[in-house]
N, C-alpha and C. Protein backbone atom coordinates (compact mmCIF):
# COMPACT_ATOMS: atom_id res chain seq x y z
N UNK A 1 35.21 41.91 48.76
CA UNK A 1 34.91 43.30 49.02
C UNK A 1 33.41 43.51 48.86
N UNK A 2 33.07 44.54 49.64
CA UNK A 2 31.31 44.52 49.76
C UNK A 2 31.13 45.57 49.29
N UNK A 3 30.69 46.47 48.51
CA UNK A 3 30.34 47.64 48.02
C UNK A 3 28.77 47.97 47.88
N UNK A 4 28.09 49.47 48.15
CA UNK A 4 26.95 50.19 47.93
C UNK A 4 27.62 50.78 46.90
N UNK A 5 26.95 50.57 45.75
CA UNK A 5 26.72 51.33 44.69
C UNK A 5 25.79 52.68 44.75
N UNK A 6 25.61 54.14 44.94
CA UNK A 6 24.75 54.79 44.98
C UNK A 6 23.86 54.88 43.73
N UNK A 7 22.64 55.01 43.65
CA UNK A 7 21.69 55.14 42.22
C UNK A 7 22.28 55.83 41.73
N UNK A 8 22.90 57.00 41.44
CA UNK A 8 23.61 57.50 39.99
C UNK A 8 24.30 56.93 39.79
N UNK A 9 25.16 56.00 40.22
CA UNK A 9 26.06 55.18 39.73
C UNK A 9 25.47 54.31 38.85
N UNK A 10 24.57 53.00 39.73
CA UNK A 10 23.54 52.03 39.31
C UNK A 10 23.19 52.85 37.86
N UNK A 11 22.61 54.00 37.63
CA UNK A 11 21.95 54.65 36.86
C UNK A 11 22.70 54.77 35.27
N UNK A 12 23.98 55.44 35.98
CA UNK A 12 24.86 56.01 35.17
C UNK A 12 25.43 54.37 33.95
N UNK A 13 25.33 53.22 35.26
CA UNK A 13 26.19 52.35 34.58
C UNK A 13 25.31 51.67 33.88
N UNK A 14 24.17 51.92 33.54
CA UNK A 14 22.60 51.52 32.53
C UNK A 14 23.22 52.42 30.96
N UNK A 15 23.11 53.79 31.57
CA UNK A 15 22.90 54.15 30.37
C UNK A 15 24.37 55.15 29.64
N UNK A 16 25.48 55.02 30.31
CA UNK A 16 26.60 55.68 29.92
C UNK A 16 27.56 54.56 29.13
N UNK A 17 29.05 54.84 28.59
CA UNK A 17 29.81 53.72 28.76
C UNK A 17 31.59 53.78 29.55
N UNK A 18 30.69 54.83 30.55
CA UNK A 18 32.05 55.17 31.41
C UNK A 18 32.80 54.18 32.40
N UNK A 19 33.38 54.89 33.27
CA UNK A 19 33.26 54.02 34.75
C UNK A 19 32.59 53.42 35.19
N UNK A 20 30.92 53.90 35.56
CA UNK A 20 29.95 53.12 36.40
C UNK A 20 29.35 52.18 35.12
N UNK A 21 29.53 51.98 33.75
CA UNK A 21 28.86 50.97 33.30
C UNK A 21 30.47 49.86 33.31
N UNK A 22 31.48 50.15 33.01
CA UNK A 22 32.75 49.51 32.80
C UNK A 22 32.48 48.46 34.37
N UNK A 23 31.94 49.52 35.53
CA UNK A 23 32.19 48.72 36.84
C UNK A 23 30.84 47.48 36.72
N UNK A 24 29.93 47.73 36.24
CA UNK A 24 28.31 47.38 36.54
C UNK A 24 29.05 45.93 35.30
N UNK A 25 29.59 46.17 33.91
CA UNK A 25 29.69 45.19 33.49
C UNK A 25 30.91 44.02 34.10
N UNK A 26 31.71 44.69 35.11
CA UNK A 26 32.79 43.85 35.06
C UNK A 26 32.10 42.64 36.61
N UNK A 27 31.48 43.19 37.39
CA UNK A 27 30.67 42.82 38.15
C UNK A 27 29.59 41.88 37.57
N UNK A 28 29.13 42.05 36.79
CA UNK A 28 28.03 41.26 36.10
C UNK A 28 28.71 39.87 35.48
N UNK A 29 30.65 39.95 34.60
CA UNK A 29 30.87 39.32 34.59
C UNK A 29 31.47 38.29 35.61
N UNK A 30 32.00 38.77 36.10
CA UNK A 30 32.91 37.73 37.17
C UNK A 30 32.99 38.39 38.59
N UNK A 31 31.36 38.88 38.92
CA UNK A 31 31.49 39.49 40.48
C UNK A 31 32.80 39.63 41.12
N UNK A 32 33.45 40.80 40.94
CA UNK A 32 34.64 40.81 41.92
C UNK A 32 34.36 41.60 43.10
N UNK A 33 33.39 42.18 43.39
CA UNK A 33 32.63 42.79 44.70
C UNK A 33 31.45 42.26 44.68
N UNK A 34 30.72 42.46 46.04
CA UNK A 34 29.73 41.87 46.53
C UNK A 34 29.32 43.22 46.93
N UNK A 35 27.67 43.19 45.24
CA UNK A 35 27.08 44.14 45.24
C UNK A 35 25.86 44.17 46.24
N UNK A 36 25.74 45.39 47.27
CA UNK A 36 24.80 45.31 48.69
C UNK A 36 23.96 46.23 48.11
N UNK A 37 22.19 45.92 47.93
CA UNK A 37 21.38 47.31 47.69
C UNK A 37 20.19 46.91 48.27
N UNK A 38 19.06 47.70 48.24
CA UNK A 38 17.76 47.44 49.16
C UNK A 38 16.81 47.68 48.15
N UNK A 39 15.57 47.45 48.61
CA UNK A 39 14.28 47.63 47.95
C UNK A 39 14.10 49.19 47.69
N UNK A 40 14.37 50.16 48.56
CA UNK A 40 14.38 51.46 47.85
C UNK A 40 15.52 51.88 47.22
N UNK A 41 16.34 51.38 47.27
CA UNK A 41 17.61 52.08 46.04
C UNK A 41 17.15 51.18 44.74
N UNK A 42 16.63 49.80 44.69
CA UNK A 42 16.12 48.93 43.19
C UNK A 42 14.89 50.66 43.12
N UNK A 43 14.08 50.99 43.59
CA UNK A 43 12.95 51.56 43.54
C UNK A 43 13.40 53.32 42.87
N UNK A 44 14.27 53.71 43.82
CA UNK A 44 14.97 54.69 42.98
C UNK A 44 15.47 54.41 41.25
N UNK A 45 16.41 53.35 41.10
CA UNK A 45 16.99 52.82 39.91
C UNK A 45 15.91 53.05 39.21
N UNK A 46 14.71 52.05 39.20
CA UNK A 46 13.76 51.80 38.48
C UNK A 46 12.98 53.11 37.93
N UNK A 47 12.76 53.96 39.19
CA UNK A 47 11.20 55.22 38.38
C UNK A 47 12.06 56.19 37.69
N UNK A 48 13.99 56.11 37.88
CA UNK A 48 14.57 56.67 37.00
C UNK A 48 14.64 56.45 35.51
N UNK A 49 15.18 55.22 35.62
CA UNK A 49 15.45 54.09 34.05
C UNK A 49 14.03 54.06 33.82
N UNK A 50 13.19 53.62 34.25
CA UNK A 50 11.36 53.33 33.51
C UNK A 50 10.78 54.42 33.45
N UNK A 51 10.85 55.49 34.65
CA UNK A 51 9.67 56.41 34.51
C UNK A 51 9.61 57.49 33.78
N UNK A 52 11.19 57.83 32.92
CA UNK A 52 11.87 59.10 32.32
C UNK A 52 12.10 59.07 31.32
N UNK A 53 10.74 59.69 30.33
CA UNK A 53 10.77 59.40 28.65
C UNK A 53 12.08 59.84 28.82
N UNK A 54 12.81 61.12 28.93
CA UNK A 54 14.04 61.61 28.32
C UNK A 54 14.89 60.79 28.28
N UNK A 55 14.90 60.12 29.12
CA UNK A 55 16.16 58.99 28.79
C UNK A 55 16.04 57.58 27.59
N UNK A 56 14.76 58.13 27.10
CA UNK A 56 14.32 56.70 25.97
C UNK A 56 15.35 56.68 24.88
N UNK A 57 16.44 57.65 24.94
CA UNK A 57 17.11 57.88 23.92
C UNK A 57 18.66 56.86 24.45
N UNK A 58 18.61 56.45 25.64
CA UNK A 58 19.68 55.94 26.22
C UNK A 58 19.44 54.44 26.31
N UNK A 59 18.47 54.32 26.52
CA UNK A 59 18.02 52.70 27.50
C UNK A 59 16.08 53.13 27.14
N UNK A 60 15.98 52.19 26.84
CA UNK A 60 14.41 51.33 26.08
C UNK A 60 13.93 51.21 27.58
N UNK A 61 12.64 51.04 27.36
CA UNK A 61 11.89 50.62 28.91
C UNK A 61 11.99 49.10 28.81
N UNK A 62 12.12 48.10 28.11
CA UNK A 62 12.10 46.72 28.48
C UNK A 62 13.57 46.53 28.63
N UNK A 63 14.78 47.37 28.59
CA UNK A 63 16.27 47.03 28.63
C UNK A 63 15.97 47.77 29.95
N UNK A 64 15.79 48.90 30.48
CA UNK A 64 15.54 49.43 31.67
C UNK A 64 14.73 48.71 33.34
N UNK A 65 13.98 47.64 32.46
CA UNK A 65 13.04 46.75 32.74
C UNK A 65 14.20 45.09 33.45
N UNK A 66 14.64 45.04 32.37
CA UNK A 66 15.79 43.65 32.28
C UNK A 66 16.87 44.29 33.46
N UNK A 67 17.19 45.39 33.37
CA UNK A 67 18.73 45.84 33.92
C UNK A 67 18.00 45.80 35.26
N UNK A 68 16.80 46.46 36.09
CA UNK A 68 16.71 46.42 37.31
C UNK A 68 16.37 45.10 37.96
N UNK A 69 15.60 44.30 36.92
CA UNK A 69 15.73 42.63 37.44
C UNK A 69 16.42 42.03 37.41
N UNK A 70 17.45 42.57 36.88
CA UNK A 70 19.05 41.43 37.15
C UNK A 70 19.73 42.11 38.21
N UNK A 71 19.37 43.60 38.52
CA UNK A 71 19.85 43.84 39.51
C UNK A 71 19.60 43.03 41.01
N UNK A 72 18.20 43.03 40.65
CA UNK A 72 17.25 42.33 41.66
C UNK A 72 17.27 41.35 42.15
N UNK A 73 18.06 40.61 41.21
CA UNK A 73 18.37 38.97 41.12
C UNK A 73 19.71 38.38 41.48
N UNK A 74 20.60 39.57 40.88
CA UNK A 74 22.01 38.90 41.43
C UNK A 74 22.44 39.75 42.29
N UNK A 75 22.40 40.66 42.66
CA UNK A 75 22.79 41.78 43.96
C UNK A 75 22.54 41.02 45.22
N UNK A 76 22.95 41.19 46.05
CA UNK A 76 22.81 41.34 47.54
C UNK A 76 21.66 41.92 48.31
N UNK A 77 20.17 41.51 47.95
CA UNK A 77 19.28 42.53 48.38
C UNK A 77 19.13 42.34 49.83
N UNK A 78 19.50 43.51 50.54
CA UNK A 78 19.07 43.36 52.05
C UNK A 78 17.62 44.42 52.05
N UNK A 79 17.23 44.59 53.64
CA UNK A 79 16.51 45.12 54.02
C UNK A 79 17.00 46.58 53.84
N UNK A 80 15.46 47.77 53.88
CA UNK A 80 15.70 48.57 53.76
C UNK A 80 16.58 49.30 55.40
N UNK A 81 17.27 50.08 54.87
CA UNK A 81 17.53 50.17 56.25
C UNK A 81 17.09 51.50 56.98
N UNK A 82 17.13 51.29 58.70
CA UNK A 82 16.71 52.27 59.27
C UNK A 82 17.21 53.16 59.38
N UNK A 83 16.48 54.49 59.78
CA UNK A 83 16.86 55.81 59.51
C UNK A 83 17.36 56.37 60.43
N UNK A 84 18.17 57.39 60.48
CA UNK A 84 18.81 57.60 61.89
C UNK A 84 18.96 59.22 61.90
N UNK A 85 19.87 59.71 62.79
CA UNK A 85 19.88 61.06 62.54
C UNK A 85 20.60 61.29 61.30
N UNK A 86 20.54 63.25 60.87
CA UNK A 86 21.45 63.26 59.85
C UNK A 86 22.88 63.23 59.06
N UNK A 87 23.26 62.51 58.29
CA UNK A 87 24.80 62.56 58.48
C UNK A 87 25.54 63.25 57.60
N UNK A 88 24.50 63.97 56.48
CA UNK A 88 25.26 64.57 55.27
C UNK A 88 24.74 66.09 54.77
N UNK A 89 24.94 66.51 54.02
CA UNK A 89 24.03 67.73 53.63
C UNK A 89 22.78 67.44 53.30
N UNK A 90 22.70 66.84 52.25
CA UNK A 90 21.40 66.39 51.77
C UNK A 90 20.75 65.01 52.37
N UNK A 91 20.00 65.06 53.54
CA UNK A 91 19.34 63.87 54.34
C UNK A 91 18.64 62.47 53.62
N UNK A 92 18.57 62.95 52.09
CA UNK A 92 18.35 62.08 51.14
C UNK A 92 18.79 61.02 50.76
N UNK A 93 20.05 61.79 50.97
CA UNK A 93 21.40 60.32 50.93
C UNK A 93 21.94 59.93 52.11
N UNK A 94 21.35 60.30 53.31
CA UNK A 94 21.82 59.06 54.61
C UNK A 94 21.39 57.69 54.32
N UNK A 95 20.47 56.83 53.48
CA UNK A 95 19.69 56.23 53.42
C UNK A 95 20.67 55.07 53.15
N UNK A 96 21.47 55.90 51.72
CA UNK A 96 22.89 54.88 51.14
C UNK A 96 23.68 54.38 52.52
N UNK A 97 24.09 55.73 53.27
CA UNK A 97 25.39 55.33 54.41
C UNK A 97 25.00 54.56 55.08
N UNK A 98 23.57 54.61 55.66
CA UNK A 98 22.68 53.28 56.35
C UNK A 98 22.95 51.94 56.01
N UNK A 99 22.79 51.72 54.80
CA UNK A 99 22.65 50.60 54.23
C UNK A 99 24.41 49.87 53.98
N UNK A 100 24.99 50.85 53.64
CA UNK A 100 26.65 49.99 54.07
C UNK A 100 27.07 49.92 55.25
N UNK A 101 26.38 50.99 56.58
CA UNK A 101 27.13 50.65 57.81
C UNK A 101 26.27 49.17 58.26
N UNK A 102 25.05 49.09 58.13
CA UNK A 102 24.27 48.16 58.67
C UNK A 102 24.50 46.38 57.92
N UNK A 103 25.21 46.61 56.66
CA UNK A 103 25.73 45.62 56.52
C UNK A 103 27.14 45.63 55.87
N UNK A 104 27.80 46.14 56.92
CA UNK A 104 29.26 45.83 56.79
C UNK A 104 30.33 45.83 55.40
N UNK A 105 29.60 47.04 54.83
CA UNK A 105 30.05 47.28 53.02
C UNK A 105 31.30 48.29 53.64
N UNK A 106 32.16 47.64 52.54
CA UNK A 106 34.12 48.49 52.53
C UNK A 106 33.65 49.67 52.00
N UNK A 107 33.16 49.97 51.30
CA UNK A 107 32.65 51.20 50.51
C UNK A 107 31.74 51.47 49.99
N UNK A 108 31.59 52.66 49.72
CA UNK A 108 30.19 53.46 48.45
C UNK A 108 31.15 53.97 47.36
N UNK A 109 30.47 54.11 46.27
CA UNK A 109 31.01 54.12 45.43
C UNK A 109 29.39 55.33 45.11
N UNK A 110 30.06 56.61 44.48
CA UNK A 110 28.96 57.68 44.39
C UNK A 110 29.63 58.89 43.31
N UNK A 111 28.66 59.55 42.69
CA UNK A 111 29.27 60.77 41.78
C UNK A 111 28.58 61.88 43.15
N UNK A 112 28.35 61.47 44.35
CA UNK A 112 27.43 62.52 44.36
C UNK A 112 28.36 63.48 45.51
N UNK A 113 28.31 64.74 45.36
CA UNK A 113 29.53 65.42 45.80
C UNK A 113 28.87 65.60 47.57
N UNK A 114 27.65 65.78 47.83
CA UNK A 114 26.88 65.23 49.18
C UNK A 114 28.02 64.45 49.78
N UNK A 115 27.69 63.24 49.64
CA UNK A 115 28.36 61.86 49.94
C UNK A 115 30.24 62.02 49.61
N UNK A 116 30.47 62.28 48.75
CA UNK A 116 32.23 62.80 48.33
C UNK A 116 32.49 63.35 49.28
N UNK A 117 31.85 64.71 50.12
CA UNK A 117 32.29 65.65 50.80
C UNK A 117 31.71 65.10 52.35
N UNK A 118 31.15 64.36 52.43
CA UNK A 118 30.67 63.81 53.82
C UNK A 118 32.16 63.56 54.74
N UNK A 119 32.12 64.54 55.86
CA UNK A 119 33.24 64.77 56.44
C UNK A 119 33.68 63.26 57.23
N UNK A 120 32.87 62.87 57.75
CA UNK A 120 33.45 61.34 58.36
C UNK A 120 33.63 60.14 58.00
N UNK A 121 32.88 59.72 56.72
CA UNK A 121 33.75 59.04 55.36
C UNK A 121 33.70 57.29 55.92
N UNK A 122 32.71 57.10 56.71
CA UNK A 122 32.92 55.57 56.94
C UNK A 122 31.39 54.79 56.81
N UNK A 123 31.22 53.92 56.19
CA UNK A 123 32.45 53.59 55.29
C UNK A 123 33.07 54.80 54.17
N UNK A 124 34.24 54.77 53.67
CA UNK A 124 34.40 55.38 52.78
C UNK A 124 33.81 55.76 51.49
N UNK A 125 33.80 56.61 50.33
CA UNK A 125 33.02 57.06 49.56
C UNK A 125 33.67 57.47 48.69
N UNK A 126 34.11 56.70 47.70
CA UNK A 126 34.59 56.97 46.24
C UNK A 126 34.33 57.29 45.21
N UNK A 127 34.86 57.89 44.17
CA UNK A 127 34.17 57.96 42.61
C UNK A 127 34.52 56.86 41.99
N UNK A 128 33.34 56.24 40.78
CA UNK A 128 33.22 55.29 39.85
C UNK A 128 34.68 54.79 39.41
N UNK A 129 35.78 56.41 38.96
CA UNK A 129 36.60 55.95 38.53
C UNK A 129 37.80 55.56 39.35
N UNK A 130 37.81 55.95 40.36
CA UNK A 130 38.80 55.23 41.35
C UNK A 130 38.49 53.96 41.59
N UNK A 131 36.96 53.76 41.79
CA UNK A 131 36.57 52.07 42.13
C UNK A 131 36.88 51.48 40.91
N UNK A 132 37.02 51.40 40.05
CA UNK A 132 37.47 50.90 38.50
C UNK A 132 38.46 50.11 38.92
N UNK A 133 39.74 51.26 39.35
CA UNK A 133 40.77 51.44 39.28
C UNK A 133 41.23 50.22 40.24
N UNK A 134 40.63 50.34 41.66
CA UNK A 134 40.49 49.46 42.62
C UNK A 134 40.34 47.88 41.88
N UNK A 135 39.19 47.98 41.28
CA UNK A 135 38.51 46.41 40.79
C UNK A 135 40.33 45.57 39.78
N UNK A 136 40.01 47.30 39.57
CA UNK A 136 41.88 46.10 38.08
C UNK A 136 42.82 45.89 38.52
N UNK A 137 43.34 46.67 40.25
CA UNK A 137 44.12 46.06 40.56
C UNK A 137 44.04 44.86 41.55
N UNK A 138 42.80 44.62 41.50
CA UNK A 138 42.99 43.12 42.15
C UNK A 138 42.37 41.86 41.69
């Protein structure tokens, strides 16, 4: 299975110990999806986790530091992908749908209600905790 993780997810699963970190660790152990991301979603991750004293209370800048280079390292990094017309409310996040249609990802996996409510849904677009749910039953 090929999955886009959206950055709040990536984000969430740094510094929470919900769904998106339960998914980020079970992936880390025994890849059961094939995580797809680009140089601007690592770039998003990063000026979030590094650039945001407020979160020093969650994740350290050298653990923030470690988490986006292992992202970097064992992920799937493709190219950024190209931009096209708009497909969602917020044009911010076509960038994600780009990047799973252009390389053939089963899903996104997103908190973000943009992307949740995106009326044509392909690839599809799940929450953290359904993809969980997905990963344990197979």
């Amino acid at each position: 299975m090929r999955a886009v993780l959206d950055s709040n997810v990536l984000i969430s699963g740094a510094i929470t110990r919900g769904p998106a970190h339960r998914i980020i660790l079970q992936w880390l152990k025994s890849e059961p999806f094939e995580l797809i991301i680009c140089p601007a979603l690592l770039e998003e991750v990063a000026s979030v986790l590094i650039d945001r004293d407020r979160l020093r209370g969650w994740i350290s800048i050298e653990d923030a530091r470690l988490y986006v280079d292992r992202l970097r390292t064992t992920a799937d990094v493709r190219d950024d992908p190209a931009s096209g017309p708009s497909l969602t409310r917020d044009p911010d996040d076509d960038f994600i749908i780009y990047l799973a249609r252009e390389n053939d990802a089963d899903l996104i996996v997103s908190g973000d209600g943009d992307l949740l409510d995106w009326p044509e849904q392909q690839p599809p677009v799940i929450k953290p905790a359904e993809f969980e749910r997905v990963l344990t039953q197979n």
